[in-house]
PDB file of N, CA and C in Angstrom:
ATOM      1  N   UNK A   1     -85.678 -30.924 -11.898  1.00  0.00           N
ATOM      2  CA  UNK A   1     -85.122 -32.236 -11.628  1.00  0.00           C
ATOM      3  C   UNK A   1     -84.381 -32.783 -12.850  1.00  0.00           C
ATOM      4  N   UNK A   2     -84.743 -32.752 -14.042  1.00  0.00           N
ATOM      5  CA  UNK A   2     -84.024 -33.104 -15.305  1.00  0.00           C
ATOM      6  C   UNK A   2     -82.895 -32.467 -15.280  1.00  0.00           C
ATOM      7  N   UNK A   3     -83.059 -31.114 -15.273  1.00  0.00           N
ATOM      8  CA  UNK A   3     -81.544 -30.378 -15.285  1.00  0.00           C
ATOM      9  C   UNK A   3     -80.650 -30.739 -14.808  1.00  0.00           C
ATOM     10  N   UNK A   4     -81.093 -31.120 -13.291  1.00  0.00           N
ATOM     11  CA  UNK A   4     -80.034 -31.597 -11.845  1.00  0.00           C
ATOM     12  C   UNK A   4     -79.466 -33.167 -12.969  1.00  0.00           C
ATOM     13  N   UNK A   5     -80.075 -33.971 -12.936  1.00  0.00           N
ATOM     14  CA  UNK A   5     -80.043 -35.314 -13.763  1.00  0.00           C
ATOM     15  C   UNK A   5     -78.930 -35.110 -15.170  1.00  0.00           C
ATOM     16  N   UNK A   6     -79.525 -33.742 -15.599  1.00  0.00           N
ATOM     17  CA  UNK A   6     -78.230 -33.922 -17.295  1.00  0.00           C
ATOM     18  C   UNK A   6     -76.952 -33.232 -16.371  1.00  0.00           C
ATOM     19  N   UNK A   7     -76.928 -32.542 -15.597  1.00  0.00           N
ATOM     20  CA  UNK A   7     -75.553 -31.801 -15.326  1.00  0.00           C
ATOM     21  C   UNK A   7     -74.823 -33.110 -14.629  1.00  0.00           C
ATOM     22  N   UNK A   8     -75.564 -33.888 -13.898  1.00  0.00           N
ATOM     23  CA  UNK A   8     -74.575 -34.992 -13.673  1.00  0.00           C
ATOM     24  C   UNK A   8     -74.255 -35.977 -14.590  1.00  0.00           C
ATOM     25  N   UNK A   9     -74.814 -36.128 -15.489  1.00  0.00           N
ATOM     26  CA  UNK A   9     -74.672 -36.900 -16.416  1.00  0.00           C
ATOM     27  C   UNK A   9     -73.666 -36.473 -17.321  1.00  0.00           C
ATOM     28  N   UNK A  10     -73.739 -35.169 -17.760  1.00  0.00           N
ATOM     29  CA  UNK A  10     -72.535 -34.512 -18.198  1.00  0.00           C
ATOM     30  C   UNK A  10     -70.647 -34.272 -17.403  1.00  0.00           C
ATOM     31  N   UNK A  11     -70.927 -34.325 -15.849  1.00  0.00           N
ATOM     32  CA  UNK A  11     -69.874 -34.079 -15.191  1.00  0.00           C
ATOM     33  C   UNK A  11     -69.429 -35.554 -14.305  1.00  0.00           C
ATOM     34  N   UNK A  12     -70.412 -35.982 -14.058  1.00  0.00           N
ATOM     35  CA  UNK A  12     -70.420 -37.378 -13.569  1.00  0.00           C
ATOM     36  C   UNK A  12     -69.968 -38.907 -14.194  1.00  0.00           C
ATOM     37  N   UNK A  13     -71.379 -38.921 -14.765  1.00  0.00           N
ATOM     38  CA  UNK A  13     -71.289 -40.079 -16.096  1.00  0.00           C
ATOM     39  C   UNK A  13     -70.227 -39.875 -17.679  1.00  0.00           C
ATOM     40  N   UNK A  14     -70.248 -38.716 -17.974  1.00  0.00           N
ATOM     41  CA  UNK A  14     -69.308 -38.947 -19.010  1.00  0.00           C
ATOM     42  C   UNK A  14     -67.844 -39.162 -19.149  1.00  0.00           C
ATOM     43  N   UNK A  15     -67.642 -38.032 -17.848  1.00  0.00           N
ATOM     44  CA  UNK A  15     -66.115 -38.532 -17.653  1.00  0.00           C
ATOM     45  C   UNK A  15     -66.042 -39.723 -17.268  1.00  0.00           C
ATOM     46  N   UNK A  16     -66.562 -40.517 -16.546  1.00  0.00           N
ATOM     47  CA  UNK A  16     -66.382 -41.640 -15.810  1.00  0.00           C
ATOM     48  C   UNK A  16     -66.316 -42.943 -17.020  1.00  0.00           C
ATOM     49  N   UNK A  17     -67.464 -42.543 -17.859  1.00  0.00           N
ATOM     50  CA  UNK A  17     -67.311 -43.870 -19.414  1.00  0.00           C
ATOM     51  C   UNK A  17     -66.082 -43.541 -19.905  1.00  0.00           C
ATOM     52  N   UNK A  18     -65.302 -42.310 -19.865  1.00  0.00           N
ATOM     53  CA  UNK A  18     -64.079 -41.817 -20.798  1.00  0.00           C
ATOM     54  C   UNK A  18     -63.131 -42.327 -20.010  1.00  0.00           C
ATOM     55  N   UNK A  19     -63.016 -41.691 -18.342  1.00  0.00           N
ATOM     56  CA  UNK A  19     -61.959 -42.773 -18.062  1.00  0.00           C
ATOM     57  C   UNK A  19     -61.693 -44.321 -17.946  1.00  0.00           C
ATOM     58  N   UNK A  20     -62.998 -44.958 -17.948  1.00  0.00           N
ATOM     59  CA  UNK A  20     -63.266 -45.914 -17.816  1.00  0.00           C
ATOM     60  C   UNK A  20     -62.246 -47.010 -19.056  1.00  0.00           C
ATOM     61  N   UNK A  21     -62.787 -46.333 -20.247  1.00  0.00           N
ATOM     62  CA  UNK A  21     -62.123 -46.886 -21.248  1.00  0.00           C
ATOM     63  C   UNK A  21     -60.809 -46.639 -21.916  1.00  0.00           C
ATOM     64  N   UNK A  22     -60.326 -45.317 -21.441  1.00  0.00           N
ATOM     65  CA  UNK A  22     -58.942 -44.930 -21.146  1.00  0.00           C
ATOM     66  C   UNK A  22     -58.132 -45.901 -20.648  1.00  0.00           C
ATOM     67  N   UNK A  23     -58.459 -46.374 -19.445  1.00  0.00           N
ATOM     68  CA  UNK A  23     -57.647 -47.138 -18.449  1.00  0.00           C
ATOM     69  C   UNK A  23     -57.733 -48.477 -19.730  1.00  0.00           C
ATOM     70  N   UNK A  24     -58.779 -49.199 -20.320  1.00  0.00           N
ATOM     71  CA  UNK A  24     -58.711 -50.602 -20.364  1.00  0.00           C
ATOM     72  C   UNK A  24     -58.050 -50.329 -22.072  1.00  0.00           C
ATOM     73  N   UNK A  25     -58.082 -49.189 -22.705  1.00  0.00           N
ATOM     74  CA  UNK A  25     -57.330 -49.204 -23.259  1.00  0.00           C
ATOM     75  C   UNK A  25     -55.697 -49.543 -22.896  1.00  0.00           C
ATOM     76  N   UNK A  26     -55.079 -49.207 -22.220  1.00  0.00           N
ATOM     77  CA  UNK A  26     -53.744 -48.524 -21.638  1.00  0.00           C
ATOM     78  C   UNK A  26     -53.677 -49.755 -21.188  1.00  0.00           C
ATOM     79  N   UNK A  27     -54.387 -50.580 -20.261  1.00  0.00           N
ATOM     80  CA  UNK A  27     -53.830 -51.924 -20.310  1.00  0.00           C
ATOM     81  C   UNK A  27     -53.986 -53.110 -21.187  1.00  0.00           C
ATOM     82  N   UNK A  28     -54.701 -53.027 -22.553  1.00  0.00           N
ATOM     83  CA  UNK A  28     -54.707 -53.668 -23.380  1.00  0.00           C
ATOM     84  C   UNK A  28     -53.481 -54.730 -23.554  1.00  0.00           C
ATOM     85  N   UNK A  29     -53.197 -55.688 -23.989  1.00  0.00           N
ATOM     86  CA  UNK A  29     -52.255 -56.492 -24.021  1.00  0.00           C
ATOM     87  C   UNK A  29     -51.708 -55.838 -25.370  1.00  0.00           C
ATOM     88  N   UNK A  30     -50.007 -56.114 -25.163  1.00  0.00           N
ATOM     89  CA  UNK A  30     -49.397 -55.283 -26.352  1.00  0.00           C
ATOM     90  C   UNK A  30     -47.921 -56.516 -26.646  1.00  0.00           C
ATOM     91  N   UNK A  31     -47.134 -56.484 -27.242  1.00  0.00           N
ATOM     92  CA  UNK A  31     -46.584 -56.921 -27.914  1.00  0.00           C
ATOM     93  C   UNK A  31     -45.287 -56.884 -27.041  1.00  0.00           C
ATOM     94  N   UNK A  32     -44.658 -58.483 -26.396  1.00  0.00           N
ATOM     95  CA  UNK A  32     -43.566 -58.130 -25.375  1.00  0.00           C
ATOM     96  C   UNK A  32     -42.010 -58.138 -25.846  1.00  0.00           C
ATOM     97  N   UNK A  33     -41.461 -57.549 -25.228  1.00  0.00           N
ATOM     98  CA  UNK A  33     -40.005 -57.563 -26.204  1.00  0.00           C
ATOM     99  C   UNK A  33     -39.427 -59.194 -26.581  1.00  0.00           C
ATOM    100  N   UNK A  34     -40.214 -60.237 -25.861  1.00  0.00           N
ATOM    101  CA  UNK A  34     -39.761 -61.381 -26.747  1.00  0.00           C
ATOM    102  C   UNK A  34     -40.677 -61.650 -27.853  1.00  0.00           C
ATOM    103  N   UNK A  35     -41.723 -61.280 -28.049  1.00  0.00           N
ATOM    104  CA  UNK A  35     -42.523 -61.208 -29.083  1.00  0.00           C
ATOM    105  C   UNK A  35     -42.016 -60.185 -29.930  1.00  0.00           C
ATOM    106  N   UNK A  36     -41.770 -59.360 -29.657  1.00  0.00           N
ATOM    107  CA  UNK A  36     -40.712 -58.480 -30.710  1.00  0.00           C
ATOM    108  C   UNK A  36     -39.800 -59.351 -31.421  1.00  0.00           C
ATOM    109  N   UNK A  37     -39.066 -59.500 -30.287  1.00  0.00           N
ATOM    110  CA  UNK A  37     -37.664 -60.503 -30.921  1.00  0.00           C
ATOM    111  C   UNK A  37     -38.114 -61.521 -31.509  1.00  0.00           C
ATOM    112  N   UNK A  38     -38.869 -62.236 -31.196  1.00  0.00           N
ATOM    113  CA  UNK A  38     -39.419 -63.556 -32.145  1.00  0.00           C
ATOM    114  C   UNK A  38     -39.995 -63.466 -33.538  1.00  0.00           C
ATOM    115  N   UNK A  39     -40.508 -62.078 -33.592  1.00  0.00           N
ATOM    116  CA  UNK A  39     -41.234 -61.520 -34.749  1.00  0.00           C
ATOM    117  C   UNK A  39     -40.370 -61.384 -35.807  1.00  0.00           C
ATOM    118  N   UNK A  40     -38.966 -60.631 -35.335  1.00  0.00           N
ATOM    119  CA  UNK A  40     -37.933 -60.083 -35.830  1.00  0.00           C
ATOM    120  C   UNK A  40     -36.949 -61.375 -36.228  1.00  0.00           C
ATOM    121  N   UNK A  41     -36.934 -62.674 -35.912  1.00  0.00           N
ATOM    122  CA  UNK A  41     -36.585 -63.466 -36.160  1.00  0.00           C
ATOM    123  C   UNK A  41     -36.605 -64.040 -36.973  1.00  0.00           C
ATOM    124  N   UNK A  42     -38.143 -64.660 -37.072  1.00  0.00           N
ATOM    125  CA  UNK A  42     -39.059 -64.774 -37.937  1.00  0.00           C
ATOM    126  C   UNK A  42     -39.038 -64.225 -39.394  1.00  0.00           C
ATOM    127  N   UNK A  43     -39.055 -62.998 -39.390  1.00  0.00           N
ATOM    128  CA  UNK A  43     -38.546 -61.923 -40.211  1.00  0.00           C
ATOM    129  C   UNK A  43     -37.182 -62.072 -41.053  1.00  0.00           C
ATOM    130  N   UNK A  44     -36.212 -62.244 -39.807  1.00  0.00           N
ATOM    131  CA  UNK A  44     -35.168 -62.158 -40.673  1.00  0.00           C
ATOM    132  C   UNK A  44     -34.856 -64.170 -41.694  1.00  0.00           C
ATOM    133  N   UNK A  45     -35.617 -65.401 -40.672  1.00  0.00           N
ATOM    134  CA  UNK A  45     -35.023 -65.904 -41.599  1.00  0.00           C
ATOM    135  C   UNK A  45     -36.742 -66.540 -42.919  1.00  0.00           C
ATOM    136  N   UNK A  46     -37.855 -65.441 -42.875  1.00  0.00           N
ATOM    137  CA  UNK A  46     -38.291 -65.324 -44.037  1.00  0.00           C
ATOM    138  C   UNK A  46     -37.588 -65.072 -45.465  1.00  0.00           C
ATOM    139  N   UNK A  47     -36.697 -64.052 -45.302  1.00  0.00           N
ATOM    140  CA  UNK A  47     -35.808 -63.256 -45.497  1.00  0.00           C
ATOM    141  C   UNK A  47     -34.784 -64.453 -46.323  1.00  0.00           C
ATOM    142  N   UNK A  48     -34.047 -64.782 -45.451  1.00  0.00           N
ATOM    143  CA  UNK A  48     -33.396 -66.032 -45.986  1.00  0.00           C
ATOM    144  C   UNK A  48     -33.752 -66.814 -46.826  1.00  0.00           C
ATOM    145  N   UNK A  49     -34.771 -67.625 -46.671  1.00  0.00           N
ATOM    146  CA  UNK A  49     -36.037 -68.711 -46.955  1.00  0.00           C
ATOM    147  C   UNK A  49     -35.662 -68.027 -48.347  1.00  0.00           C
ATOM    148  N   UNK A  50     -36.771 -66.917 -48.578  1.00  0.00           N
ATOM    149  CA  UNK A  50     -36.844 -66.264 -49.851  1.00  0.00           C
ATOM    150  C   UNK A  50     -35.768 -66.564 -50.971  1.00  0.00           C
ATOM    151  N   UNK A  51     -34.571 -65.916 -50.664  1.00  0.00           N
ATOM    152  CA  UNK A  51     -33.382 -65.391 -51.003  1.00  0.00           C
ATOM    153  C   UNK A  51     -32.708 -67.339 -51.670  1.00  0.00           C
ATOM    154  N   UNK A  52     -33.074 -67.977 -50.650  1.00  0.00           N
ATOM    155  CA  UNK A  52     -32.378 -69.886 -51.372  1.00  0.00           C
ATOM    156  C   UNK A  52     -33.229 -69.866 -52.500  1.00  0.00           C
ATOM    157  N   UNK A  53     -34.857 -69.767 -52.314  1.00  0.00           N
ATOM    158  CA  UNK A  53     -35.497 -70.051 -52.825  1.00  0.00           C
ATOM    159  C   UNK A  53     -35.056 -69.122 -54.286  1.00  0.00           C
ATOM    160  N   UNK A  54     -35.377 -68.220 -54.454  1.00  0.00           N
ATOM    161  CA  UNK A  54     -34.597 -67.489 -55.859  1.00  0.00           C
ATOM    162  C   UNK A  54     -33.545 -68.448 -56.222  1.00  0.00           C
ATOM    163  N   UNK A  55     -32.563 -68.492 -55.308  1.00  0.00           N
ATOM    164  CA  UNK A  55     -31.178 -68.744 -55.710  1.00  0.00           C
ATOM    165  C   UNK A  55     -31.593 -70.433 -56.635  1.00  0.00           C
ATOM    166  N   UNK A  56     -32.306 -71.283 -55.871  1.00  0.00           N
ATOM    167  CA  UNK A  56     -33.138 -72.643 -56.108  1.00  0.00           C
ATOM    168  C   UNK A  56     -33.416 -72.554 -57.733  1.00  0.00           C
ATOM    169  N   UNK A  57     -34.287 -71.652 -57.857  1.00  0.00           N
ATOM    170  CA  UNK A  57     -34.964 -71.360 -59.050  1.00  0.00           C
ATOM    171  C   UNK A  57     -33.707 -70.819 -60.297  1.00  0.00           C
ATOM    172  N   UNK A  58     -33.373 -69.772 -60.053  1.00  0.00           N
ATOM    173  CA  UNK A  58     -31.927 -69.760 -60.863  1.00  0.00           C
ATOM    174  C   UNK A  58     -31.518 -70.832 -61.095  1.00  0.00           C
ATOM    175  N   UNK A  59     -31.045 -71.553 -60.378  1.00  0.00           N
ATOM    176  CA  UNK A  59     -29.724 -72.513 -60.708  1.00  0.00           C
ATOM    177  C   UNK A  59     -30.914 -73.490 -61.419  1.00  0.00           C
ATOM    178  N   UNK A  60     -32.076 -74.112 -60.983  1.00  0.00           N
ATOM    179  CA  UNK A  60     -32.562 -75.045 -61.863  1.00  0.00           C
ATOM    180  C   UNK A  60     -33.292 -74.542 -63.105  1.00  0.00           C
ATOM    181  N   UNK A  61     -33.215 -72.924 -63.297  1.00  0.00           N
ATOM    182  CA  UNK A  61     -33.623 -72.715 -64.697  1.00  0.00           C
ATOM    183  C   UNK A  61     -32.757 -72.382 -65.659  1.00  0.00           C
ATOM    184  N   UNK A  62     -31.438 -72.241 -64.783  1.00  0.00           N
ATOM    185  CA  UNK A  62     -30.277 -72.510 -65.706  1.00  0.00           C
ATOM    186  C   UNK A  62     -30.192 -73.744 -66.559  1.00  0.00           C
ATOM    187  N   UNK A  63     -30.334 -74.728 -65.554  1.00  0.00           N
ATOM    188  CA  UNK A  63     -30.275 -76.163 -66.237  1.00  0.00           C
ATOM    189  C   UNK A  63     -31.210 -76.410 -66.981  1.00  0.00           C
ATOM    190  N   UNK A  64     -32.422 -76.134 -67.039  1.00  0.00           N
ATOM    191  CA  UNK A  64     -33.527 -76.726 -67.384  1.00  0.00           C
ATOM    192  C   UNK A  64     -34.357 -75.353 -68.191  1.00  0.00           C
ATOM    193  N   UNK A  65     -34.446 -75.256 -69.129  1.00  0.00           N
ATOM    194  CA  UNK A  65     -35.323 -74.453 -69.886  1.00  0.00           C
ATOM    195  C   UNK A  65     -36.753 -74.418 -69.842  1.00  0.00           C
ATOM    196  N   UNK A  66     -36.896 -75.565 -69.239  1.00  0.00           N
ATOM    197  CA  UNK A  66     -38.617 -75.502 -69.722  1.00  0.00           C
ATOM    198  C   UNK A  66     -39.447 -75.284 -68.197  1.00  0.00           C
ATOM    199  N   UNK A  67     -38.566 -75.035 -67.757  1.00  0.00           N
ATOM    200  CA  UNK A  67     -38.644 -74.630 -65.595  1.00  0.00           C
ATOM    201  C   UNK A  67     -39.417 -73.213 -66.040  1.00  0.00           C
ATOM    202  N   UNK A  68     -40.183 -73.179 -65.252  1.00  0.00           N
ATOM    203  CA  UNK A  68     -40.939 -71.647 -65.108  1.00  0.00           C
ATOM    204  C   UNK A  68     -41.183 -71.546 -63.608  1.00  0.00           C
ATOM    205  N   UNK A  69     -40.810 -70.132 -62.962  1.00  0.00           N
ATOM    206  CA  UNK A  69     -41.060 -70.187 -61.626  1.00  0.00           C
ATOM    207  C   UNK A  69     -42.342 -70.283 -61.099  1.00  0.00           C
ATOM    208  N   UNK A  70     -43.059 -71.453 -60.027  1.00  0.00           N
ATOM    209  CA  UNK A  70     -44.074 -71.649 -60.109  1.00  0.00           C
ATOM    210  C   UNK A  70     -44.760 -70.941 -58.973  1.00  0.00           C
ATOM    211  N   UNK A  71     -43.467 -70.329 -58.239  1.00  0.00           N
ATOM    212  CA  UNK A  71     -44.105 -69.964 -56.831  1.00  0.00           C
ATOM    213  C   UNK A  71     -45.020 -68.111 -57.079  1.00  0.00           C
ATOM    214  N   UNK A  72     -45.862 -68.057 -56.180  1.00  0.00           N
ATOM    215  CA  UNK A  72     -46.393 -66.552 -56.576  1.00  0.00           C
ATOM    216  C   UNK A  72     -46.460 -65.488 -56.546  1.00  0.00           C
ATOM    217  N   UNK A  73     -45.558 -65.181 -56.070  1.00  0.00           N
ATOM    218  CA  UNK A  73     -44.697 -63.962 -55.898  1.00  0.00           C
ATOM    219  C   UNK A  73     -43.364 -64.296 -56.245  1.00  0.00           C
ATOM    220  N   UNK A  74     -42.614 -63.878 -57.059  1.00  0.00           N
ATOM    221  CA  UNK A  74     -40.864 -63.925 -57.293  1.00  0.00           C
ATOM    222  C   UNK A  74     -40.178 -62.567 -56.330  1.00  0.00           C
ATOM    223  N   UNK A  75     -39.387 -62.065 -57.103  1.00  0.00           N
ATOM    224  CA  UNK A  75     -39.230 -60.886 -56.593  1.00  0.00           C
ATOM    225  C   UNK A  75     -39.445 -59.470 -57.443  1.00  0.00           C
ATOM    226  N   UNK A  76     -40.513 -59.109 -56.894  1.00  0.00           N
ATOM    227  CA  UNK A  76     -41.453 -58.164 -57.328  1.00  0.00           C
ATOM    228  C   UNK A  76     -41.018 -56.963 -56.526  1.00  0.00           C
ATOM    229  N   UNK A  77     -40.730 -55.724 -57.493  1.00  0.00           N
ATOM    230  CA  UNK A  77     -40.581 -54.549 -56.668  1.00  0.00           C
ATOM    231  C   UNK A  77     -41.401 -53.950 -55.893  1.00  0.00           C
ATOM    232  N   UNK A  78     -42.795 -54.175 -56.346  1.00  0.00           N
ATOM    233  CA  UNK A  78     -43.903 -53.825 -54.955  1.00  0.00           C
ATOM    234  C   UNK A  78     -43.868 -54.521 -53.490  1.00  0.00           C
ATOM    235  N   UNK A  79     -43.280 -55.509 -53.518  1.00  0.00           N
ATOM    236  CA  UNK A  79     -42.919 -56.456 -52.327  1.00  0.00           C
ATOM    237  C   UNK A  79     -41.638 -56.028 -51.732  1.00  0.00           C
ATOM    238  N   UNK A  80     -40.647 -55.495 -52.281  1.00  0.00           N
ATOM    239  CA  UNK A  80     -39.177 -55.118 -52.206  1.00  0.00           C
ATOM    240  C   UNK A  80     -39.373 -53.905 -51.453  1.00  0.00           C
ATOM    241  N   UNK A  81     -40.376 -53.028 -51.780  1.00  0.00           N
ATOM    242  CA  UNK A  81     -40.548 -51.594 -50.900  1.00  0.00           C
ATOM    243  C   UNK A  81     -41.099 -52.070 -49.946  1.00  0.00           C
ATOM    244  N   UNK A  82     -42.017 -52.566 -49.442  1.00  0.00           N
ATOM    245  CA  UNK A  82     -42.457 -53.111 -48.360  1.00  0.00           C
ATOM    246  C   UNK A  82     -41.613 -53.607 -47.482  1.00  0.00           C
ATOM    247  N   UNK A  83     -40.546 -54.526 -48.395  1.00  0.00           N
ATOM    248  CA  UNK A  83     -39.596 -55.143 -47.068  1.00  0.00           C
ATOM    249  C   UNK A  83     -38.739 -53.875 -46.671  1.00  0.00           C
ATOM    250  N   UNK A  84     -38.035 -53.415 -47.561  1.00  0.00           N
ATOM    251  CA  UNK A  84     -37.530 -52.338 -47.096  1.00  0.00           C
ATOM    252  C   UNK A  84     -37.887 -51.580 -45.757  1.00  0.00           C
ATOM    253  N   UNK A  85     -38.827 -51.169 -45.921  1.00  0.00           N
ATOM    254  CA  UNK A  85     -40.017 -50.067 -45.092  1.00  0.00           C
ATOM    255  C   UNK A  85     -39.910 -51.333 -43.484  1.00  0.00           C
ATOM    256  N   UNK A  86     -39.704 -52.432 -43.686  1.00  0.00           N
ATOM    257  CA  UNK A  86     -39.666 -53.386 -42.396  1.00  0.00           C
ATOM    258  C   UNK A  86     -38.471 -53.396 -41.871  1.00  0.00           C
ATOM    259  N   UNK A  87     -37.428 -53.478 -42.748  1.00  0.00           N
ATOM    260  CA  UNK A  87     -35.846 -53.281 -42.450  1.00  0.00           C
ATOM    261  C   UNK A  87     -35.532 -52.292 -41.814  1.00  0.00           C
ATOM    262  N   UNK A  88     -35.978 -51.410 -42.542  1.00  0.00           N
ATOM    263  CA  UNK A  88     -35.913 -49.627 -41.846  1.00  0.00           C
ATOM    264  C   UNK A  88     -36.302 -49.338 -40.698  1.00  0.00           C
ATOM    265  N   UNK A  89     -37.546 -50.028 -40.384  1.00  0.00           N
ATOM    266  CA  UNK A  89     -38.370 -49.968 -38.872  1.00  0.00           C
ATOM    267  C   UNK A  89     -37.545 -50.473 -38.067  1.00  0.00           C
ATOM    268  N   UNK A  90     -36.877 -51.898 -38.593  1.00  0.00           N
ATOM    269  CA  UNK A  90     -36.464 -52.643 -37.726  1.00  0.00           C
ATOM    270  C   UNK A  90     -35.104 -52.437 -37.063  1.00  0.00           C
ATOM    271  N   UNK A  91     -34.268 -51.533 -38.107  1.00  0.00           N
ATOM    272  CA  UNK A  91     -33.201 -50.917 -38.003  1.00  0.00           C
ATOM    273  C   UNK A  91     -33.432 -49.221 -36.639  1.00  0.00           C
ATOM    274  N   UNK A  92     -34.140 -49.385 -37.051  1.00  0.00           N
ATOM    275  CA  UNK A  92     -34.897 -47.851 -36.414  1.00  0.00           C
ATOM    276  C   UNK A  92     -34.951 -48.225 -35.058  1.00  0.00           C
ATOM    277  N   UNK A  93     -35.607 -49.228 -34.452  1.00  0.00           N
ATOM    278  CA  UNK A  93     -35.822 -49.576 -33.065  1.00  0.00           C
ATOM    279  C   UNK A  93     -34.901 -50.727 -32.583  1.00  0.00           C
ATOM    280  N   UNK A  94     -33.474 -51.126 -33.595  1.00  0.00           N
ATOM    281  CA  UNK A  94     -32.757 -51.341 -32.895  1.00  0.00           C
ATOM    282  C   UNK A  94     -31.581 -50.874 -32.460  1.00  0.00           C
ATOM    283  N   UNK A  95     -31.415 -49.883 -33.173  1.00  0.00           N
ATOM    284  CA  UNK A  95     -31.009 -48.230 -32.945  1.00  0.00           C
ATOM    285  C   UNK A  95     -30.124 -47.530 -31.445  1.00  0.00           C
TER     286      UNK A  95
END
């Protein structure tokens, strides 16, 4: 009687937990092409934002000597590969 019990459990029950969670994987909620686009938006005018903000800082530490940039990140090449690597993606899937 055990035997009968593991062979179904093996052919029965296991596949059935595997597909089970297969499926609710696969319909998981995922990311819709306006959430794409909004992301990518987002993105690009971070992007911008950034770029015044430098420009901000330049021009008032031109004028002003005793200006130190206060914000915490400037532009840092470890941050610069990263965006890159987002540009590239983003370039990639609009492709």
């Amino acid at each position: 009687m055990e035997g009968v019990l593991a062979i179904i459990c093996i052919f029965v029950v296991l596949p059935g937990l595997v597909f089970h969670y297969v499926t609710k994987w696969k319909t998981a909620p995922t990311l819709t092409e306006g959430d794409e686009a909004m992301l990518e938006e987002l993105y690009k005018l971070a992007r911008r934002l950034d770029e015044r903000m430098d420009t901000v800082e330049r021009l008032v530490s031109a004028d002003h000597e005793e200006f130190s940039k206060p914000r915490l990140i400037a532009d840092q090449e470890a941050d610069n590969v990263k965006l890159a690597e987002l540009e590239r993606m983003i370039k990639e899937r609009n492709a």
